[in-house]
PDB file of N, CA and C in Angstrom:
ATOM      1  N   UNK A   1     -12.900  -9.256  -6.461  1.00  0.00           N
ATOM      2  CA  UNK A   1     -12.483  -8.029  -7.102  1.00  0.00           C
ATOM      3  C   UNK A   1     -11.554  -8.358  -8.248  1.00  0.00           C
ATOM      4  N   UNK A   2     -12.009  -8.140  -9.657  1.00  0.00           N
ATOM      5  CA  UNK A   2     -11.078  -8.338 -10.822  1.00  0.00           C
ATOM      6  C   UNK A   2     -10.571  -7.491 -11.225  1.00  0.00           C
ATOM      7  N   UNK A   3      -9.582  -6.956 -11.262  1.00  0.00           N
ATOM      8  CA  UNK A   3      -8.814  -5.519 -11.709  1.00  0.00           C
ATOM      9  C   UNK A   3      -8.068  -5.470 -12.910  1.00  0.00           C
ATOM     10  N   UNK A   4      -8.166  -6.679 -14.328  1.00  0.00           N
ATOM     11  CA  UNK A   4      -7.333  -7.264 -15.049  1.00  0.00           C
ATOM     12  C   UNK A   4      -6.242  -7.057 -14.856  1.00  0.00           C
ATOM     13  N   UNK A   5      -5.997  -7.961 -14.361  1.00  0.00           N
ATOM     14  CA  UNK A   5      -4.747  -8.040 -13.936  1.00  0.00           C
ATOM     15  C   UNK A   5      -3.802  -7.459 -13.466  1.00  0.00           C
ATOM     16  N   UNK A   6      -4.192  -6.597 -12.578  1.00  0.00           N
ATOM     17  CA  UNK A   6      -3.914  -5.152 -11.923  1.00  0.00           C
ATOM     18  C   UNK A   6      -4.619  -5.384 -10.325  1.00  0.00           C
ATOM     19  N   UNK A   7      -3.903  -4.400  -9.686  1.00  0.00           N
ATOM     20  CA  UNK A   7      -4.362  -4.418  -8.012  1.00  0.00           C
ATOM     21  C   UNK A   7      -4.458  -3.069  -7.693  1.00  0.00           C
ATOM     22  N   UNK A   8      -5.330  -2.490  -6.995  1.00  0.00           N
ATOM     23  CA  UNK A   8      -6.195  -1.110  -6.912  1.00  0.00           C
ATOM     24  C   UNK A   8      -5.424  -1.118  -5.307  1.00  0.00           C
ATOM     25  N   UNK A   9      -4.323   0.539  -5.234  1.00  0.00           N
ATOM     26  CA  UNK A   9      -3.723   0.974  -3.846  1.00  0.00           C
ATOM     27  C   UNK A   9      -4.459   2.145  -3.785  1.00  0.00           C
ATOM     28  N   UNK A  10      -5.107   2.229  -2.813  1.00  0.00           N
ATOM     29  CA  UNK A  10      -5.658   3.244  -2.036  1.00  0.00           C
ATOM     30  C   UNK A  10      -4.581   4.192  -1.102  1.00  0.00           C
ATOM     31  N   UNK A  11      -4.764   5.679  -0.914  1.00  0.00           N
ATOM     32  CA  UNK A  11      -4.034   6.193   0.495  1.00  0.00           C
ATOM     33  C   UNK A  11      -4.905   6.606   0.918  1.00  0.00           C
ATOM     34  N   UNK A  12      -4.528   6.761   2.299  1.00  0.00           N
ATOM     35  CA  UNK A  12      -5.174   7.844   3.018  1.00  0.00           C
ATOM     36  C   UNK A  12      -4.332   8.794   3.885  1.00  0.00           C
ATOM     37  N   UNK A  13      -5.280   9.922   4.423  1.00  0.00           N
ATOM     38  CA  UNK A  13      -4.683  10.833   4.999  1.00  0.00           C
ATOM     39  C   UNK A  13      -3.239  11.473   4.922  1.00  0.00           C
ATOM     40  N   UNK A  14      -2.300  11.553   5.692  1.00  0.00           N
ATOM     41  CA  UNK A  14      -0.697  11.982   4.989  1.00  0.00           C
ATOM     42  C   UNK A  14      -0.353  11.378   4.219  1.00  0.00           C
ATOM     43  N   UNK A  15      -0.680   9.969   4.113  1.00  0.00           N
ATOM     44  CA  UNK A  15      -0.202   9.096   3.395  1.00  0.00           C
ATOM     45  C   UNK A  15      -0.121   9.691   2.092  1.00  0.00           C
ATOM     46  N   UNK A  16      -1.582   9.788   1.497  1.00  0.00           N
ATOM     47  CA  UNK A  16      -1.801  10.270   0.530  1.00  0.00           C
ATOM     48  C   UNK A  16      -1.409  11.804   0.154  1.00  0.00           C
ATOM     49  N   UNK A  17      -0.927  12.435   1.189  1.00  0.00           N
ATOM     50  CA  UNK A  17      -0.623  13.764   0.513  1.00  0.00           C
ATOM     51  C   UNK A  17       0.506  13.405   0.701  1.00  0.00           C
ATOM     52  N   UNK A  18       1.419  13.033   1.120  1.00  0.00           N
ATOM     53  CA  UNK A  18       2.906  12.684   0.722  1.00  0.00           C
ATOM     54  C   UNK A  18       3.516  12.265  -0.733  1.00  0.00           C
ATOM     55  N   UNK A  19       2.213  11.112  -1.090  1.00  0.00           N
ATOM     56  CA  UNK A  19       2.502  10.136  -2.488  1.00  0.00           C
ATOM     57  C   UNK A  19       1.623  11.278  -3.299  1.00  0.00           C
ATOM     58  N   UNK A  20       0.474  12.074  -3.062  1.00  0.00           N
ATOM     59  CA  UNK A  20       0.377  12.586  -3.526  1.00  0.00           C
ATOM     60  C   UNK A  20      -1.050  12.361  -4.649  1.00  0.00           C
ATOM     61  N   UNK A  21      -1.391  11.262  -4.488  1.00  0.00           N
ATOM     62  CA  UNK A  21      -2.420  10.184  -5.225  1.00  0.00           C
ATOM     63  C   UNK A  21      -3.431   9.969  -4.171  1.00  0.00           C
ATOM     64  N   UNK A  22      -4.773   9.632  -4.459  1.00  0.00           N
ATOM     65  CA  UNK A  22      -5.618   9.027  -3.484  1.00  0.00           C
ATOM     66  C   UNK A  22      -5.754   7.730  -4.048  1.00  0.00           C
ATOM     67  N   UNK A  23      -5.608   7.201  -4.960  1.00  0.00           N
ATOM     68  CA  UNK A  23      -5.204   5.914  -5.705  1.00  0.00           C
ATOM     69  C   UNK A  23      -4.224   5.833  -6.939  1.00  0.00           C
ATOM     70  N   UNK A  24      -4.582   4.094  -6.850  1.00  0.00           N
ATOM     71  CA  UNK A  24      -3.629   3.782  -8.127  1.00  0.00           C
ATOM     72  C   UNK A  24      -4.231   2.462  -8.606  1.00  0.00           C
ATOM     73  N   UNK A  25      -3.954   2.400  -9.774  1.00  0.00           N
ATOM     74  CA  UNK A  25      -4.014   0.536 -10.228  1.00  0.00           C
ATOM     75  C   UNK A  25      -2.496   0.288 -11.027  1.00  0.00           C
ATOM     76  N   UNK A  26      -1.891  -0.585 -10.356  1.00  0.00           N
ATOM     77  CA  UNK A  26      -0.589  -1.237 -10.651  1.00  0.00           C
ATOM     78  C   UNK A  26      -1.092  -2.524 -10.956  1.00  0.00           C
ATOM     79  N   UNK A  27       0.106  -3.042 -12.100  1.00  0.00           N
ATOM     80  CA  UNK A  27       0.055  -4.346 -12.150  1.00  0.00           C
ATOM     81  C   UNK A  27       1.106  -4.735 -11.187  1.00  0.00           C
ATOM     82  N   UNK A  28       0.754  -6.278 -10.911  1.00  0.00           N
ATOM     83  CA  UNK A  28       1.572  -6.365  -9.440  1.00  0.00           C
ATOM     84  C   UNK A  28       2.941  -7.151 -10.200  1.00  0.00           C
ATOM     85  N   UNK A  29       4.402  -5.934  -9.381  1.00  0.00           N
ATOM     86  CA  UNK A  29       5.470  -6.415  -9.592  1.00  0.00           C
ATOM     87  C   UNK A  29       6.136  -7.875  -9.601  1.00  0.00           C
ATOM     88  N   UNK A  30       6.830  -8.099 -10.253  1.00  0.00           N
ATOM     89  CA  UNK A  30       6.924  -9.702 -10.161  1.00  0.00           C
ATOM     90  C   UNK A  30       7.980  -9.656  -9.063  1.00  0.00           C
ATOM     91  N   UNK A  31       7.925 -10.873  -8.834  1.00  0.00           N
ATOM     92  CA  UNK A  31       8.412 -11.178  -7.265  1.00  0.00           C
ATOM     93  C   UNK A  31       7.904 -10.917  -5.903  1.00  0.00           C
ATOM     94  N   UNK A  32       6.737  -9.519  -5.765  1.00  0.00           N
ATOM     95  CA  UNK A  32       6.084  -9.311  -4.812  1.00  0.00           C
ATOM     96  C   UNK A  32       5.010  -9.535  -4.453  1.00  0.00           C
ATOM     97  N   UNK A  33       5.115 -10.026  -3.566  1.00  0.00           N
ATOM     98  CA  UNK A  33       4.183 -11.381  -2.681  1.00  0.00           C
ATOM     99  C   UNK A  33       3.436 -11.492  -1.320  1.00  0.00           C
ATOM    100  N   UNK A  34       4.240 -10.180  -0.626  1.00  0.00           N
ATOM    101  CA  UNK A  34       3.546 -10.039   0.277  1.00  0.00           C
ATOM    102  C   UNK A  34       3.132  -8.284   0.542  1.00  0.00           C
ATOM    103  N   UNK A  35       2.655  -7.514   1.414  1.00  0.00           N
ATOM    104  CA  UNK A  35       2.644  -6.178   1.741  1.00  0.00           C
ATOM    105  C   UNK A  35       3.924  -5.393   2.061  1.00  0.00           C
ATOM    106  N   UNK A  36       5.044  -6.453   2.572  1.00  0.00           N
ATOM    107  CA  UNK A  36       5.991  -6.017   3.257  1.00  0.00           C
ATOM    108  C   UNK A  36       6.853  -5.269   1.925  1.00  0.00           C
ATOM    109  N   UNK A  37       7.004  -6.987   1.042  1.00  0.00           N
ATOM    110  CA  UNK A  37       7.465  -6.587  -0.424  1.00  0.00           C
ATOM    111  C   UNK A  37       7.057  -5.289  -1.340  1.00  0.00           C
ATOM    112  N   UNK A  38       5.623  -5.262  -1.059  1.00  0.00           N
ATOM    113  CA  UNK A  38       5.040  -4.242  -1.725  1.00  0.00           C
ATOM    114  C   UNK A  38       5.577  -2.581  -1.480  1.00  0.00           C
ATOM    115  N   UNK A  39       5.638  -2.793  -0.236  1.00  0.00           N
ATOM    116  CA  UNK A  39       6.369  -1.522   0.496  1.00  0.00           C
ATOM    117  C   UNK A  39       7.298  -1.295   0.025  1.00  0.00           C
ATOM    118  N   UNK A  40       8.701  -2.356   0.258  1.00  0.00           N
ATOM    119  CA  UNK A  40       9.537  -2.301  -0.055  1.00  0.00           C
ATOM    120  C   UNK A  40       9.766  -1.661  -1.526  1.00  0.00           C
ATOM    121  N   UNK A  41       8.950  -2.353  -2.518  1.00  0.00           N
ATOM    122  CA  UNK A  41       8.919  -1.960  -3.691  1.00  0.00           C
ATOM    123  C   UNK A  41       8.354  -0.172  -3.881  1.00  0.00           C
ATOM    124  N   UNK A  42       7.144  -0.222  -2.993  1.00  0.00           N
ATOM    125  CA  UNK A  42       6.936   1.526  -3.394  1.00  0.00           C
ATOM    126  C   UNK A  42       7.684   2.139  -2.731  1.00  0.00           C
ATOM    127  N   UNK A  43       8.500   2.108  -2.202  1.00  0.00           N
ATOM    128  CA  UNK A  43       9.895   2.822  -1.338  1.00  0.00           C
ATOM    129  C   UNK A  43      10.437   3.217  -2.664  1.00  0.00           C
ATOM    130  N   UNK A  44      10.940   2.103  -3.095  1.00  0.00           N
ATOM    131  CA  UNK A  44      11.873   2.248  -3.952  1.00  0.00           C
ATOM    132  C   UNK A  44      11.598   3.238  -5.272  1.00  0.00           C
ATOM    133  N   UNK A  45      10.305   2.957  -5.660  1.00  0.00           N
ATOM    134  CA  UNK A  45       9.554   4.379  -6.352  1.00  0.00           C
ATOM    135  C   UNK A  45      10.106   6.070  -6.321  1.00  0.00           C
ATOM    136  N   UNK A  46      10.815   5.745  -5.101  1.00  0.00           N
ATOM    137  CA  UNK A  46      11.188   7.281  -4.426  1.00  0.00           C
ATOM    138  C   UNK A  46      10.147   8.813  -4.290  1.00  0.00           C
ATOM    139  N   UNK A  47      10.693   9.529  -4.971  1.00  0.00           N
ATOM    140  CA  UNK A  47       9.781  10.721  -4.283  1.00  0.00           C
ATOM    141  C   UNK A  47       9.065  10.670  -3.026  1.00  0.00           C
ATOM    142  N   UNK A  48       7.297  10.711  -3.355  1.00  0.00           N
ATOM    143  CA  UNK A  48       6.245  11.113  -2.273  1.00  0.00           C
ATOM    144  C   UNK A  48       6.073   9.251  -1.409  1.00  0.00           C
ATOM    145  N   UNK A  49       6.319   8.605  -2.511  1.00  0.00           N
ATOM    146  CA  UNK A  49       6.354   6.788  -2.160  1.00  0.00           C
ATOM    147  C   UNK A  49       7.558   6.704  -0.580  1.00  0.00           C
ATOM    148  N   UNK A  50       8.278   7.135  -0.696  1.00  0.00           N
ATOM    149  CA  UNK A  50       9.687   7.597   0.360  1.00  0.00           C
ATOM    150  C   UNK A  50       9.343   8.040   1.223  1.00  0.00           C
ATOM    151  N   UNK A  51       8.929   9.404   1.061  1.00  0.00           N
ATOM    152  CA  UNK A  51       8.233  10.150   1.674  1.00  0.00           C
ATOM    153  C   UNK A  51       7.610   9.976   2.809  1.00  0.00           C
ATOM    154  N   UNK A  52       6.371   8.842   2.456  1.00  0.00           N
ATOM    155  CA  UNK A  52       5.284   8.501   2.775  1.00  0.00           C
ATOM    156  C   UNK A  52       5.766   6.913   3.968  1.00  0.00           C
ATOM    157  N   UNK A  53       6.188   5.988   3.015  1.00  0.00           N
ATOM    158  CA  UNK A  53       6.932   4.557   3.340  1.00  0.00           C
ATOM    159  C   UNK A  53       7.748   4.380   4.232  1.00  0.00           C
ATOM    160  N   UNK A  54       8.713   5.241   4.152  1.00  0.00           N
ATOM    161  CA  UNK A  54      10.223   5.271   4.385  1.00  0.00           C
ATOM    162  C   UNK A  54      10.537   6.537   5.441  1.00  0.00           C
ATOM    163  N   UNK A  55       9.626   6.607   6.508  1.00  0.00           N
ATOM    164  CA  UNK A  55       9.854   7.573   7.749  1.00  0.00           C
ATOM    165  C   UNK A  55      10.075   6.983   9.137  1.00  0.00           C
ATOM    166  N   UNK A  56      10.093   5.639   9.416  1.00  0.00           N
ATOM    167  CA  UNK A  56      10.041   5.544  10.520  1.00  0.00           C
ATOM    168  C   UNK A  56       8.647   5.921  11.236  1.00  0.00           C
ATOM    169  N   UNK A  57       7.449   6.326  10.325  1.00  0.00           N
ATOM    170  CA  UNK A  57       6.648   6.244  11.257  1.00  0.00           C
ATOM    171  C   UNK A  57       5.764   5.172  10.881  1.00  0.00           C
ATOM    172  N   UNK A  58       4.642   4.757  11.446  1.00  0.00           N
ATOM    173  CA  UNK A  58       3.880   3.970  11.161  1.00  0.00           C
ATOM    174  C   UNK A  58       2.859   4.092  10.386  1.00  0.00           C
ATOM    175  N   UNK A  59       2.408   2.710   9.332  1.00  0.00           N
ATOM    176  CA  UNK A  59       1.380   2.848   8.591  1.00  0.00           C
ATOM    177  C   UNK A  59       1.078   1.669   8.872  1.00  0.00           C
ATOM    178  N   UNK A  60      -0.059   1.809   8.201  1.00  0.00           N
ATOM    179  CA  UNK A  60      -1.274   0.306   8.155  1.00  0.00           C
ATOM    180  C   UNK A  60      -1.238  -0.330   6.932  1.00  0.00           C
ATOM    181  N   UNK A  61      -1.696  -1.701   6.940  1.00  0.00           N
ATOM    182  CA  UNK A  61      -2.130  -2.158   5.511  1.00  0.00           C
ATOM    183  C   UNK A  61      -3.121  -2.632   5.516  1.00  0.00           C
ATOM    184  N   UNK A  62      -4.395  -2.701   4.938  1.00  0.00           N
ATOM    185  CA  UNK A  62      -5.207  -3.456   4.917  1.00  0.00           C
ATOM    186  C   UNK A  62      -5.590  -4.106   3.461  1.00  0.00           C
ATOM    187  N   UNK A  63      -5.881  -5.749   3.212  1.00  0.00           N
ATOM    188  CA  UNK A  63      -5.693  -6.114   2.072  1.00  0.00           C
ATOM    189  C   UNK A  63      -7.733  -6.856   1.999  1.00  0.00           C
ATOM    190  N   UNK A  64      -8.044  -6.017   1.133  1.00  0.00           N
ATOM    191  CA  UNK A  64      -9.291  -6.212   0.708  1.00  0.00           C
ATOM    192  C   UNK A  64     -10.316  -6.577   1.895  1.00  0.00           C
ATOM    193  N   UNK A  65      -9.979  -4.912   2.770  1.00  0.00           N
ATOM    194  CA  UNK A  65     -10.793  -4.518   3.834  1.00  0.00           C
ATOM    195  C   UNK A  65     -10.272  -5.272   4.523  1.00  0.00           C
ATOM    196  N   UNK A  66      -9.516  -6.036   5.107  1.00  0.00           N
ATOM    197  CA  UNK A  66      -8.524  -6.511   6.326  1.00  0.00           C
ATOM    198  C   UNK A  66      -7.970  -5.952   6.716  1.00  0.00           C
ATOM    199  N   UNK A  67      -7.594  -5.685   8.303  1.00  0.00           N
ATOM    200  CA  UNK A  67      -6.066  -5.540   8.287  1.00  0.00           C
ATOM    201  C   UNK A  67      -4.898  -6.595   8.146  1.00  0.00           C
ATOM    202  N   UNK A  68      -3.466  -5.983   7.683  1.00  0.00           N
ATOM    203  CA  UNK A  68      -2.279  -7.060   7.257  1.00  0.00           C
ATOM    204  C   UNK A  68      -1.739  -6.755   7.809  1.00  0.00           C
ATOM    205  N   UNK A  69      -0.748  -7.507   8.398  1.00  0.00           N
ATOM    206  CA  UNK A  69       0.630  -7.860   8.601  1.00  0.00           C
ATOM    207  C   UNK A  69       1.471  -7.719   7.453  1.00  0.00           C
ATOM    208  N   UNK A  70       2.982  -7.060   7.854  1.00  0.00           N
ATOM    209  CA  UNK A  70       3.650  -7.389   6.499  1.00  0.00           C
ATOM    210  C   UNK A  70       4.152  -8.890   5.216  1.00  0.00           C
ATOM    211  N   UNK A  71       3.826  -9.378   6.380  1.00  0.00           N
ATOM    212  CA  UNK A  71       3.604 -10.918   5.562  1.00  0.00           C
ATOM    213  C   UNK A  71       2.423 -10.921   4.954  1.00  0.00           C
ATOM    214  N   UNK A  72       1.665 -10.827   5.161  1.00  0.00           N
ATOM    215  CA  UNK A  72       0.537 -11.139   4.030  1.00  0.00           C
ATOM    216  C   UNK A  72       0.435 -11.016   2.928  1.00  0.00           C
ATOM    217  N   UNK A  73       0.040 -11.783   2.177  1.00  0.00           N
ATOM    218  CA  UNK A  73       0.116 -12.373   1.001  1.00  0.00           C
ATOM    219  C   UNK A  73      -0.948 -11.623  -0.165  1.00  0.00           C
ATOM    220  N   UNK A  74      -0.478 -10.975  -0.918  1.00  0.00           N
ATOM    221  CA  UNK A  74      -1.173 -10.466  -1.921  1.00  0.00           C
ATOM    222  C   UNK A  74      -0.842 -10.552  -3.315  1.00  0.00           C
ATOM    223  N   UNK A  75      -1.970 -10.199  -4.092  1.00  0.00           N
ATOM    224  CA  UNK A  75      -2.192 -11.227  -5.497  1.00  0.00           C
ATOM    225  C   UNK A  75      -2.793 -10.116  -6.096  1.00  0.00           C
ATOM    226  N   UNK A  76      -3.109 -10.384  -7.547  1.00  0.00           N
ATOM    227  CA  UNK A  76      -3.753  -9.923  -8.523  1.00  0.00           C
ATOM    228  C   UNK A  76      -4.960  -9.690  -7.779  1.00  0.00           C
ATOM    229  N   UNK A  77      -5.443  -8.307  -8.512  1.00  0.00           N
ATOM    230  CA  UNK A  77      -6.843  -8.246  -8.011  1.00  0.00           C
ATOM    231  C   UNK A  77      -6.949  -7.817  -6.938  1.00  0.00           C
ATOM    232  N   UNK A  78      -6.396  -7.597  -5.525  1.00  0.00           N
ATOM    233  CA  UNK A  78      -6.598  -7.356  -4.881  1.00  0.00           C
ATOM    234  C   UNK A  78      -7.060  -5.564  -4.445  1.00  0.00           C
ATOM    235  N   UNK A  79      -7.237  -4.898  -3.499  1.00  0.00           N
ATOM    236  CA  UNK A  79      -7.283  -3.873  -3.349  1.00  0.00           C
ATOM    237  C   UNK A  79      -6.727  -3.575  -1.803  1.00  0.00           C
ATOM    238  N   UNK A  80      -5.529  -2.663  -1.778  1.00  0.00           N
ATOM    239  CA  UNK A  80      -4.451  -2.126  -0.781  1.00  0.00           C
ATOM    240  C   UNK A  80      -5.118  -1.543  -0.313  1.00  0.00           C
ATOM    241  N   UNK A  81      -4.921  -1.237   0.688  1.00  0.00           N
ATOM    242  CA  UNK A  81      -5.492   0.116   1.912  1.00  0.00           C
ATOM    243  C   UNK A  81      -4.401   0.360   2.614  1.00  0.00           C
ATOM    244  N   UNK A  82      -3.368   2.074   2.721  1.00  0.00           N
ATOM    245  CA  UNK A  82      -2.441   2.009   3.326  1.00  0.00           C
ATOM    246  C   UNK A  82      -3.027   3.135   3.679  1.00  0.00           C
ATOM    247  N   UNK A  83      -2.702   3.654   5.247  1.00  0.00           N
ATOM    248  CA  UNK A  83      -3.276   4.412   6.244  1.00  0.00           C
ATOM    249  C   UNK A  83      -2.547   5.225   7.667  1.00  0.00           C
ATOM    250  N   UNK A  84      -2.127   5.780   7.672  1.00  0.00           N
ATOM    251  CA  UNK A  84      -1.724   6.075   9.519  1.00  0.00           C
ATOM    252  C   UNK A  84      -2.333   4.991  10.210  1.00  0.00           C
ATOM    253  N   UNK A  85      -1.874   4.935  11.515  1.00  0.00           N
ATOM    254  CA  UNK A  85      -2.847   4.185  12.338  1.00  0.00           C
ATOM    255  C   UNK A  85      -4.092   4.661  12.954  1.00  0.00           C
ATOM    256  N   UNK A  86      -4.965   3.983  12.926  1.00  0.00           N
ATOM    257  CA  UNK A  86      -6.208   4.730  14.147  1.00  0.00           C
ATOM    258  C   UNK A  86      -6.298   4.807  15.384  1.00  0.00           C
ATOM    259  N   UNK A  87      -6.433   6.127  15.990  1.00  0.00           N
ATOM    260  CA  UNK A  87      -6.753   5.924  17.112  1.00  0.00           C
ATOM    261  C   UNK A  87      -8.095   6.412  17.700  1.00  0.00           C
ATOM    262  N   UNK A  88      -8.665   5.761  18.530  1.00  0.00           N
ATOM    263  CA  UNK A  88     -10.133   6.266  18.977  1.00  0.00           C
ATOM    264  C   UNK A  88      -9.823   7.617  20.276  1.00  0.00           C
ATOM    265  N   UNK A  89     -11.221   8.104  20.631  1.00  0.00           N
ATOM    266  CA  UNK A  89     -11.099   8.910  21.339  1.00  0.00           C
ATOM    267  C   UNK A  89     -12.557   9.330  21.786  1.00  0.00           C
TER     268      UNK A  89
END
């Protein structure tokens, strides 16, 4: 996935009506390196990013159809997937 030099964030569900976007293409902040960072960084965005990030509840990451850990390592190009969690039923 080549995004020049840019990385494609997806939301879903509250997520996305919190931030308010069903996507984005950012170029990726310098210094951030992993998902955790990334967070950290759209926290800091404030508003619906806060909102959304910054509740104490849980979200997902998935990095180019994976799921991540907040360590995981992301790069140019990539494409985010941030989500509630799933549950079956």
């Amino acid at each position: 996935m080549d995004w020049n030099g840019t990385m494609r964030i997806l939301y879903f569900a509250w997520v996305r009506d919190r931030i308010g976007l069903a996507e984005e293409r950012i170029a990726l902040p310098e210094g951030v390196t992993t998902v955790g960072a990334l967070k950290d960084w759209l926290i800091a965005r404030g508003g619906g990013y806060a909102a959304a990030l910054d509740t104490g509840r849980a979200v997902r990451f998935a990095v180019n159809q994976r799921f991540a850990k907040e360590s995981a390592a992301i790069a140019e190009g990539d494409e985010i997937a941030v989500f509630p969690p799933v549950t079956g039923g």
